[in-house]
Every structure is written in structure tokens, then in C-alpha cells.
N, C-alpha and C. Protein backbone atom coordinates (compact mmCIF):
# COMPACT_ATOMS: atom_id res chain seq x y z
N UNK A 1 10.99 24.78 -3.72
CA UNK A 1 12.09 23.84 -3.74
C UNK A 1 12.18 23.26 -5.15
N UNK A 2 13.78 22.88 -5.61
CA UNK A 2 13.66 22.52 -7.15
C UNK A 2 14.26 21.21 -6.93
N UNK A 3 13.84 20.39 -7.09
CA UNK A 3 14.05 18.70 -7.47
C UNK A 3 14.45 18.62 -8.91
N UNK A 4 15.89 17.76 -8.90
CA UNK A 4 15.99 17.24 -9.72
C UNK A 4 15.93 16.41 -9.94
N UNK A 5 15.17 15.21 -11.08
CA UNK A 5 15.20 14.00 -11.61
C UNK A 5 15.65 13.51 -12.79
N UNK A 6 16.65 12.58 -12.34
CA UNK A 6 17.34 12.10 -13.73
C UNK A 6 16.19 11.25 -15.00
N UNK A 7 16.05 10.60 -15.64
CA UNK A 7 15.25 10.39 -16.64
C UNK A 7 14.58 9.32 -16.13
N UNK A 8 15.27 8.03 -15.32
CA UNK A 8 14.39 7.16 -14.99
C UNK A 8 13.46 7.32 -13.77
N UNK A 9 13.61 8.36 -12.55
CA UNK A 9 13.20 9.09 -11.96
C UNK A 9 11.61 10.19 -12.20
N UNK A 10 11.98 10.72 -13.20
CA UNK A 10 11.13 11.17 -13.87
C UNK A 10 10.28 10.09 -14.06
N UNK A 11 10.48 9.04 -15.06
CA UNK A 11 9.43 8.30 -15.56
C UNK A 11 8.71 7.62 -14.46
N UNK A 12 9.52 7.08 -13.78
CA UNK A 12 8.64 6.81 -12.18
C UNK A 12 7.59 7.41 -11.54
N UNK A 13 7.97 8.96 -11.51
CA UNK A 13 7.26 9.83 -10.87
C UNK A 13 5.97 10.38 -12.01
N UNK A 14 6.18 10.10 -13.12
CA UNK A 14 4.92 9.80 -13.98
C UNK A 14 3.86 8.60 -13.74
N UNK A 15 4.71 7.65 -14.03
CA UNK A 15 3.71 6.20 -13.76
C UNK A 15 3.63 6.86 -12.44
N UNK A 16 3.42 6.72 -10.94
CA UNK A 16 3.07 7.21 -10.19
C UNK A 16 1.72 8.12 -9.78
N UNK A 17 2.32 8.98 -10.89
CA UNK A 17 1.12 10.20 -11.29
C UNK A 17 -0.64 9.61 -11.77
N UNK A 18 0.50 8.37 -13.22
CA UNK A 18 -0.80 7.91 -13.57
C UNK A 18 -1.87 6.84 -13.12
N UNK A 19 -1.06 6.62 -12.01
CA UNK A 19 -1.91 5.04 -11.04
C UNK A 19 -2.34 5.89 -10.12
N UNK A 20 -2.27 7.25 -8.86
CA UNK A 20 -2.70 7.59 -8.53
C UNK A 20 -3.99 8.77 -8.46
N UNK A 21 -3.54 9.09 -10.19
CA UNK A 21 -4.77 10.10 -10.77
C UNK A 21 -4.08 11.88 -10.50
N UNK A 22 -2.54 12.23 -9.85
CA UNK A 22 -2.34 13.51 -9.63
C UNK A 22 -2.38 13.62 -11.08
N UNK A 23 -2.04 15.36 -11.09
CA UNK A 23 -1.82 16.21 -11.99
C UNK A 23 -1.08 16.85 -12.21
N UNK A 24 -0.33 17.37 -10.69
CA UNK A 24 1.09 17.77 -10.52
C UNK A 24 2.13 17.63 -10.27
N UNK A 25 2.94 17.52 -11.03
CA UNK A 25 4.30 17.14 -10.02
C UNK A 25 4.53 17.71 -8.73
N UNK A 26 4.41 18.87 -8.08
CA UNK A 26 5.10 18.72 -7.21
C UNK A 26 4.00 18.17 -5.90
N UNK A 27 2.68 18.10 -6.46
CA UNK A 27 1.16 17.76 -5.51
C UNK A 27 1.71 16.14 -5.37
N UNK A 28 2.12 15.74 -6.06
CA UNK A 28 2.30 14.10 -6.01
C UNK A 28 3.80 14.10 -5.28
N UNK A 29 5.23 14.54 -5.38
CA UNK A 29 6.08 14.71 -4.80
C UNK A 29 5.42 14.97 -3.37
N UNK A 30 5.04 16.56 -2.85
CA UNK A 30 4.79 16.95 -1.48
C UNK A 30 3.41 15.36 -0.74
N UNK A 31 3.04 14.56 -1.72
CA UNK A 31 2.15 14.25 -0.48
C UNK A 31 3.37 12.38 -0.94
N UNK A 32 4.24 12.49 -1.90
CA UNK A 32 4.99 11.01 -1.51
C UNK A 32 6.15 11.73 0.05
N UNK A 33 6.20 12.74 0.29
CA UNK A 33 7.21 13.24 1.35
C UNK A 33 6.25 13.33 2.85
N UNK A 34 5.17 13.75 2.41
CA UNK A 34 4.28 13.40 3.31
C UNK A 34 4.10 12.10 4.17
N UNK A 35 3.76 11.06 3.07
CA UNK A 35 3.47 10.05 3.51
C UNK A 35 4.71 9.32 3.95
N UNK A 36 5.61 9.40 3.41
CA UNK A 36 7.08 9.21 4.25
C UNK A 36 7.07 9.68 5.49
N UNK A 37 6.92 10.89 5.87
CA UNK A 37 7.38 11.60 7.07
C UNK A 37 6.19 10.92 8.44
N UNK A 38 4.70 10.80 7.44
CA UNK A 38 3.91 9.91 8.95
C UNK A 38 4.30 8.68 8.51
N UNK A 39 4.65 7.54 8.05
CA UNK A 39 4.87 6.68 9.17
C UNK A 39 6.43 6.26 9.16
N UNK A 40 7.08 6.92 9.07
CA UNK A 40 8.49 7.20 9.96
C UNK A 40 7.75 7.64 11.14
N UNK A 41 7.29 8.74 11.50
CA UNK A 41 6.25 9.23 12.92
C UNK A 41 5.46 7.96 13.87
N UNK A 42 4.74 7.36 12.75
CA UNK A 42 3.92 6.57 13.56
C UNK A 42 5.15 4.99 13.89
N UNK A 43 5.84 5.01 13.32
CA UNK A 43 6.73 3.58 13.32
C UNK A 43 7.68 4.26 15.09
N UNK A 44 8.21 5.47 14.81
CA UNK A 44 8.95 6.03 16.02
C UNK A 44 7.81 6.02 17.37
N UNK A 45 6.46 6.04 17.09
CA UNK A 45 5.29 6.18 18.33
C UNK A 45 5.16 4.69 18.87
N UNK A 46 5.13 3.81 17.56
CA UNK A 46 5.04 2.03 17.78
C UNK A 46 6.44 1.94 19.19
N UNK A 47 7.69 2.14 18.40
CA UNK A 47 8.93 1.93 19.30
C UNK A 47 9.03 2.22 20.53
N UNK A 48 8.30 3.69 20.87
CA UNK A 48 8.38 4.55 21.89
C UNK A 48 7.29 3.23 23.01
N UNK A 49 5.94 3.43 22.48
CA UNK A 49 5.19 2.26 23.45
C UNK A 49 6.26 1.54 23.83
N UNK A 50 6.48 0.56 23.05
CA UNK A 50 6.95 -0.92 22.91
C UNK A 50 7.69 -0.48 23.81
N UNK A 51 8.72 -0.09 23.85
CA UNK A 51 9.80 0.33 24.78
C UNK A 51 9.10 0.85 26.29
N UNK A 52 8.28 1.60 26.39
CA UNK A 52 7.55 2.06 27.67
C UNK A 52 6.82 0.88 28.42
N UNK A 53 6.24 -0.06 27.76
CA UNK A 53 5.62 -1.08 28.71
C UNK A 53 6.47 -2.00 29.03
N UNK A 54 8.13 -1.86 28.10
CA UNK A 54 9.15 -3.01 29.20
C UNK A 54 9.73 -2.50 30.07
N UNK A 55 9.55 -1.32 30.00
CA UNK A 55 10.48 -0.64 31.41
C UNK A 55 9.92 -1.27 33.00
């Protein structure tokens, strides 16, 4: 997959790089999409309970 980033984007995804210690762009991209995707997951599992014990 090819991502594009405009310049301030880029620099983000550097500082990023350099507070978390990656090396790659796309190793640091695939695990910020990662960590997006669980807890969107775990926030939809919270709702799902919540919702099941008022029924």
C-alpha cells in the first residue's frame, strides 16, 4: 500500500518514529493502524456488554 503524506504529516510521522524508537515507516504506520483498529474493537466489546446487561 502507498501512503501519501503531505510535509507536515511526514514530519509527524517522524517525531513519532523518534519518541517511539521505530525505524520504519511503514513498521510505525502498520502498528499506528493497528492500534487504532483494537480499541475501536475493544470500545465496540465495552458497548456491546453495557448494552447486554440492560436488556
Amino acid at each position: 500500500m502507498i501512503i501519501r503524506l503531505n510535509q507536515e504529516a511526514q514530519q509527524q510521522l517522524e517525531a513519532l518514529m523518534l519518541r517511539t524508537g521505530y525505524t520504519s515507516h511503514n513498521h510505525c504506520i502498520n502498528v499506528m493502524i493497528s492500534s487504532v483498529t483494537n480499541n475501536l474493537r475493544r470500545e465496540d466489546e465495552k458497548k456491546a456488554k453495557i448494552k447486554a446487561t440492560h436488556i
